[in-house]
Each structure stands twice: as structure tokens, then as C-alpha cells.
C-alpha atoms as a PDB file:
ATOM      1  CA  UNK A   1     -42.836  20.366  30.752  1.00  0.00           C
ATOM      2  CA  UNK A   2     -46.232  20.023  31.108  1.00  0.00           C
ATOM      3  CA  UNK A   3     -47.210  23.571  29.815  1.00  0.00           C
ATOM      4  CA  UNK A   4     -46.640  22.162  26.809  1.00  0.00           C
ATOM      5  CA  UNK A   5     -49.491  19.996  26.767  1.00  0.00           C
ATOM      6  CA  UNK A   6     -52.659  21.330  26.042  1.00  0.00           C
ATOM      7  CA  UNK A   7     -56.442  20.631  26.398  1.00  0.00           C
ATOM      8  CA  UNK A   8     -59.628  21.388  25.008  1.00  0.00           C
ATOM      9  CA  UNK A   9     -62.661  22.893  27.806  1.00  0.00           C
ATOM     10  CA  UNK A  10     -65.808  23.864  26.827  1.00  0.00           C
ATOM     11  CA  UNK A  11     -66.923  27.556  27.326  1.00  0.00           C
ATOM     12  CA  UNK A  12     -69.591  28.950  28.589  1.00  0.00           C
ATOM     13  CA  UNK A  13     -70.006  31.593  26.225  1.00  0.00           C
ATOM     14  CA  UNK A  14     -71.522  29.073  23.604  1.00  0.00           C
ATOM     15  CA  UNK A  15     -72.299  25.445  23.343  1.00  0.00           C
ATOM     16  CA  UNK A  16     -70.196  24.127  21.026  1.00  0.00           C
ATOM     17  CA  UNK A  17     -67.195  26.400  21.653  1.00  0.00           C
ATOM     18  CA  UNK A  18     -63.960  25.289  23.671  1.00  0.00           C
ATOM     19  CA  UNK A  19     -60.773  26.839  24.796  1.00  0.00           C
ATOM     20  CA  UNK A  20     -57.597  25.683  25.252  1.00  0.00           C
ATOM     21  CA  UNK A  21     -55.739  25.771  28.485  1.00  0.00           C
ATOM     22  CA  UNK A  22     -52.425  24.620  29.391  1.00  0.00           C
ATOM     23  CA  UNK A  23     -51.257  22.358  31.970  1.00  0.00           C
ATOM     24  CA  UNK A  24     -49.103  24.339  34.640  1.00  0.00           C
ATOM     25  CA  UNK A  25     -45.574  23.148  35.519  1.00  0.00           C
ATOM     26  CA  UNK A  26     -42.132  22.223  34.456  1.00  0.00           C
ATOM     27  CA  UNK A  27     -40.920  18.954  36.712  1.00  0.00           C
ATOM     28  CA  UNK A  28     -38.398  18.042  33.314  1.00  0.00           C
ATOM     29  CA  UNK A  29     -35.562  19.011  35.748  1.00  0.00           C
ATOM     30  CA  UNK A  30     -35.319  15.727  37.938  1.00  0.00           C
ATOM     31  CA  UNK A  31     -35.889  13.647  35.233  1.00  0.00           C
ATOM     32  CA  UNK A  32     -33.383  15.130  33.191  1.00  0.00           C
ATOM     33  CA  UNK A  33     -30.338  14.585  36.013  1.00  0.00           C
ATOM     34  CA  UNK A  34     -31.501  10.884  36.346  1.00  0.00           C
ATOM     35  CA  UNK A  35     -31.279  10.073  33.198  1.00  0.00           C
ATOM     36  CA  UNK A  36     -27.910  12.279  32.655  1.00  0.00           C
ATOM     37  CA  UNK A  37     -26.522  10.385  35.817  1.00  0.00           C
ATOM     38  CA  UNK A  38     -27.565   7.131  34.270  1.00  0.00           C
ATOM     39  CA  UNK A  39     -25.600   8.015  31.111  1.00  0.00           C
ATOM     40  CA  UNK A  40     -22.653   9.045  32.753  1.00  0.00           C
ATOM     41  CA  UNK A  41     -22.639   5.934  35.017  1.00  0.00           C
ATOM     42  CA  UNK A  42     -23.064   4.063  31.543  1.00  0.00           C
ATOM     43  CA  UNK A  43     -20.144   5.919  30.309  1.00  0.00           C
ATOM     44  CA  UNK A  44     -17.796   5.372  33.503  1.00  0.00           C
ATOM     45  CA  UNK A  45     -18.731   1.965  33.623  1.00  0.00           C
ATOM     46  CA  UNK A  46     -17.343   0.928  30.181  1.00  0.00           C
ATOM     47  CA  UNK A  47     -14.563   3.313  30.553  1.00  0.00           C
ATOM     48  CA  UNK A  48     -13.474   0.978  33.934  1.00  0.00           C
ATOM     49  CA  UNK A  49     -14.160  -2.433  31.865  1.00  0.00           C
ATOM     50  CA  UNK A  50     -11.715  -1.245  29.550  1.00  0.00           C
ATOM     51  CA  UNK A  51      -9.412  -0.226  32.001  1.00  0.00           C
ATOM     52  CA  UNK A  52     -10.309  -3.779  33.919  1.00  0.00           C
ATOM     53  CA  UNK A  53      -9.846  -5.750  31.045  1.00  0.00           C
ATOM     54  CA  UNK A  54      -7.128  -3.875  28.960  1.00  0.00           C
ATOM     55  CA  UNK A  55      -4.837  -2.022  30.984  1.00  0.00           C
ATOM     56  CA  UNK A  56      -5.251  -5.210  34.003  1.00  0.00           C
ATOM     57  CA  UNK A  57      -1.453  -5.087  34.796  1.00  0.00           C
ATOM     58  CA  UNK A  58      -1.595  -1.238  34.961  1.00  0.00           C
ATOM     59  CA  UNK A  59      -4.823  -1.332  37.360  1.00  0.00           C
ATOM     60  CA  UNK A  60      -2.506  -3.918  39.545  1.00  0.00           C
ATOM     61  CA  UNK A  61       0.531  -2.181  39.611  1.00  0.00           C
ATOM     62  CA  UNK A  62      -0.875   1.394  40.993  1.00  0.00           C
ATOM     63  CA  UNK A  63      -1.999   1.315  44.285  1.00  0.00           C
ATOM     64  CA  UNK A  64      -3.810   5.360  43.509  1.00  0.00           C
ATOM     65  CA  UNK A  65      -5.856   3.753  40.438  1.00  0.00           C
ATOM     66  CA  UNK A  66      -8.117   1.334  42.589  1.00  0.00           C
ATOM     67  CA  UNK A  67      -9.100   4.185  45.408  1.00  0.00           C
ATOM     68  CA  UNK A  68      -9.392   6.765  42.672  1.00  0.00           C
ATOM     69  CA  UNK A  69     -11.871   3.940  41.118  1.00  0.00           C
ATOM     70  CA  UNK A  70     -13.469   3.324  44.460  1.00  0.00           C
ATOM     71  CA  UNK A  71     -14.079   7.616  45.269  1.00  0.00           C
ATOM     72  CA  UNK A  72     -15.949   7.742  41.566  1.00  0.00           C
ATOM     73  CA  UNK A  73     -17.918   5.045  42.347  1.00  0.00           C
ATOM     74  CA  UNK A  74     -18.676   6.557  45.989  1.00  0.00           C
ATOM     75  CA  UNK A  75     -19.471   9.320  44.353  1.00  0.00           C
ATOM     76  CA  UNK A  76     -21.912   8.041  41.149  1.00  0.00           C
ATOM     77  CA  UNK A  77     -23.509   5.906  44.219  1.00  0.00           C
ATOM     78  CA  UNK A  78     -24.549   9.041  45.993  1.00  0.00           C
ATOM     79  CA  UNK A  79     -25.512  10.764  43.420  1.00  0.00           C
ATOM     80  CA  UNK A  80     -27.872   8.060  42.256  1.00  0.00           C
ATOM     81  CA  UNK A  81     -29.611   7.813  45.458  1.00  0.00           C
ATOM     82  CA  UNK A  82     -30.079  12.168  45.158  1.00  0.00           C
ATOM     83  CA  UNK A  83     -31.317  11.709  41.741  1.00  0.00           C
ATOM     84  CA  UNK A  84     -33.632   8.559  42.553  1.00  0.00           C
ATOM     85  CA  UNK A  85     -34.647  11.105  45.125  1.00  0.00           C
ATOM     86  CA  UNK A  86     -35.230  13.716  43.118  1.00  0.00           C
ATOM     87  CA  UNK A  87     -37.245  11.579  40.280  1.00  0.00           C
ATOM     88  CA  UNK A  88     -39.298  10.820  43.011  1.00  0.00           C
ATOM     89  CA  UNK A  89     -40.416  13.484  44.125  1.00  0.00           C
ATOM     90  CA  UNK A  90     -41.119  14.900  40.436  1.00  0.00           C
ATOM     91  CA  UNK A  91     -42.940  12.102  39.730  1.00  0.00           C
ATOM     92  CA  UNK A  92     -45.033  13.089  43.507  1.00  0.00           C
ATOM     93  CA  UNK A  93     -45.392  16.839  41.869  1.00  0.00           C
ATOM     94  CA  UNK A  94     -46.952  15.907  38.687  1.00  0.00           C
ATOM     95  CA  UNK A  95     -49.399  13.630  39.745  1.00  0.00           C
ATOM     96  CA  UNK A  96     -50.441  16.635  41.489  1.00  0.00           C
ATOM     97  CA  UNK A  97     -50.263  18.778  38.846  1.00  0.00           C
ATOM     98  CA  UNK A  98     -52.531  16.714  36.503  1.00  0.00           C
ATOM     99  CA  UNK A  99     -54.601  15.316  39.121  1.00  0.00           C
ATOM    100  CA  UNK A 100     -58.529  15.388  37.898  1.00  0.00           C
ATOM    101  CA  UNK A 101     -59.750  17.070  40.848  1.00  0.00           C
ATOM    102  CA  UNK A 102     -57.118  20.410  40.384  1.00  0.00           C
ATOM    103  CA  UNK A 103     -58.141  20.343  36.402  1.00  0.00           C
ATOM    104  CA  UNK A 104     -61.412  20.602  37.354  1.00  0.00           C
ATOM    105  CA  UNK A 105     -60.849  23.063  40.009  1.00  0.00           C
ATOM    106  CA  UNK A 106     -59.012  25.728  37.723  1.00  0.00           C
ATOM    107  CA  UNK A 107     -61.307  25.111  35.161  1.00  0.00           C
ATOM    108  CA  UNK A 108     -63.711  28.207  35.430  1.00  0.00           C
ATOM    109  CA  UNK A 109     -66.518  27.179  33.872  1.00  0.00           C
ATOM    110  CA  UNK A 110     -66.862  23.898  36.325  1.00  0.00           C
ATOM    111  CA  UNK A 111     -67.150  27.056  39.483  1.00  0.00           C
ATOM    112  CA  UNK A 112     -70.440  27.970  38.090  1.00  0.00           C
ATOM    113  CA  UNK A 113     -73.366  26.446  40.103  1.00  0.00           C
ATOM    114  CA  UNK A 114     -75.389  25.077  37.392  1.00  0.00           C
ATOM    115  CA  UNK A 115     -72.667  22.757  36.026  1.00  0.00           C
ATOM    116  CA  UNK A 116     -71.811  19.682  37.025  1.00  0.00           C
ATOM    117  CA  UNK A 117     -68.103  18.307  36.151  1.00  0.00           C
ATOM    118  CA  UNK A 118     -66.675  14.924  36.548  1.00  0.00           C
ATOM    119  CA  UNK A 119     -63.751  13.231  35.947  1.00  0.00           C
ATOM    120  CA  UNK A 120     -64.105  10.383  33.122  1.00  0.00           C
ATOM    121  CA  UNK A 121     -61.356   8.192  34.847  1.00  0.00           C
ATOM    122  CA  UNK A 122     -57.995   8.344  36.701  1.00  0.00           C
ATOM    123  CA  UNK A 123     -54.600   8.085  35.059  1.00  0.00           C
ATOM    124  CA  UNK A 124     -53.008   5.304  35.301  1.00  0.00           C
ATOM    125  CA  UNK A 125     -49.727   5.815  37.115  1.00  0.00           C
ATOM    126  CA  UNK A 126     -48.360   2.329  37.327  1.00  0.00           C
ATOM    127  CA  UNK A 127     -45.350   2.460  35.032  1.00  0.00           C
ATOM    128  CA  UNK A 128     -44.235   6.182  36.175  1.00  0.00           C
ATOM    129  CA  UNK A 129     -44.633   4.421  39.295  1.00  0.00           C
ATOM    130  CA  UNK A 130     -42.462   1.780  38.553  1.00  0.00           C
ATOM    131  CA  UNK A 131     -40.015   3.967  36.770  1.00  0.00           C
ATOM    132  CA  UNK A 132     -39.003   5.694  40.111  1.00  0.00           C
ATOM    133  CA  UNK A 133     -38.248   1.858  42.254  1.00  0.00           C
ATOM    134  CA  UNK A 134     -36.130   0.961  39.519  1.00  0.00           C
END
């Protein structure tokens, strides 16, 4: 949700004056089914251990048990790669979205000719990065 993060610009109205502009974007959605998906997978997966552990002679005696165990599993599997996937590709949009070069670009008073506007440094994007392979 980054319209919920603000920042501070100067204005050109007066030197020490600044507005505040908003970020543009809401990429919570992907995010949001991974980690959902990773808390129902959580969920399943104790639910089975239990079942594995506890209710062993019942898991042995029905032959519908193991492939209904096997289609969930199928299923969670697929859904992880979609949501990996998905996370992804968030991950791709708000890079872009918070990017240095497109905040200075909508930033109006860096289209003026007189000024000059740089970027103090690049995010570091290691962990979000890393966040997505795992």
C-alpha cells in the first residue's frame, strides 16, 4: 500500500517550504495470498501430522484418505508456485513504483530547468529480493 507512505519535497513557491506527496500504488494483494497460502499450508500440514501420527491405522485402512491427501497437496503445490509467481511480480512492480528516477520524474518542481535533482542513493533491494527465491 504504498499510498500510504508519504514524503516531504520542497516547493518552489518558497525556500524553506515542502509538500507532501504520496507514493502511488497498492501491490499488498500478492503479498497478502502468499502469505495466506503459507498459513494455510501451515495449517494443513499439522492437520495431516496429526492425522499421520494419531489416526495411523485409520490413514492405512482407507484407500480414499491417502489420494484425497495427495489432490490437497497437488493442489497447495500449485498454488504456491501461482503465488511465488505472483509475489514476484509485485515485488517487480514496486521497485518500479519507488524507483528514484520516477520520484524524481513526477516530482514537479525537479521539471523546471533551473533545478537540478539527484537521487541520494538506491534502495537496497536485497532481502525483498531474497524474500521472493525463498
Amino acid at each position: 500500500r504504498l499510498y500510504q507512505s508519504p514524503f516531504e519535497m520542497p516547493d518552489c513557491a518558497g525556500e524553506s517550504e515542502t509538500r507532501t506527496l504520496h507514493l502511488v500504488g497498492d501491490f499488498s494483494a500478492p503479498a497478502e495470498f502468499f502469505v495466506t497460502l503459507g498459513v494455510f499450508s501451515f495449517l494443513y500440514t499439522m492437520a495431516a501430522l496429526v492425522l499421520y501420527l494419531r489416526f495411523h491405522s485409520l490413514y492405512g485402512e482407507n484407500k480414499k484418505l491417502p489420494m484425497a491427501d495427495f489432490c490437497v497437496t497437488v493442489c497447495f503445490t500449485f498454488f504456491w508456485l501461482v503465488a511465488a509467481a505472483a509475489w514476484g511480480k509485485g515485488l517487480t512492480d514496486v521497485k518500479a513504483a519507488t524507483r528514484p528516477a520516477s520520484l524524481i520524474a513526477s516530482m514537479g518542481v525537479c521539471q523546471e530547468e533551473e533545478v537540478v535533482c539527484t537521487t541520494g542513493t538506491t534502495p537496497a533491494m536485497g532481502l525483498a529480493n531474497i524474500s521472493v527465491v525463498r
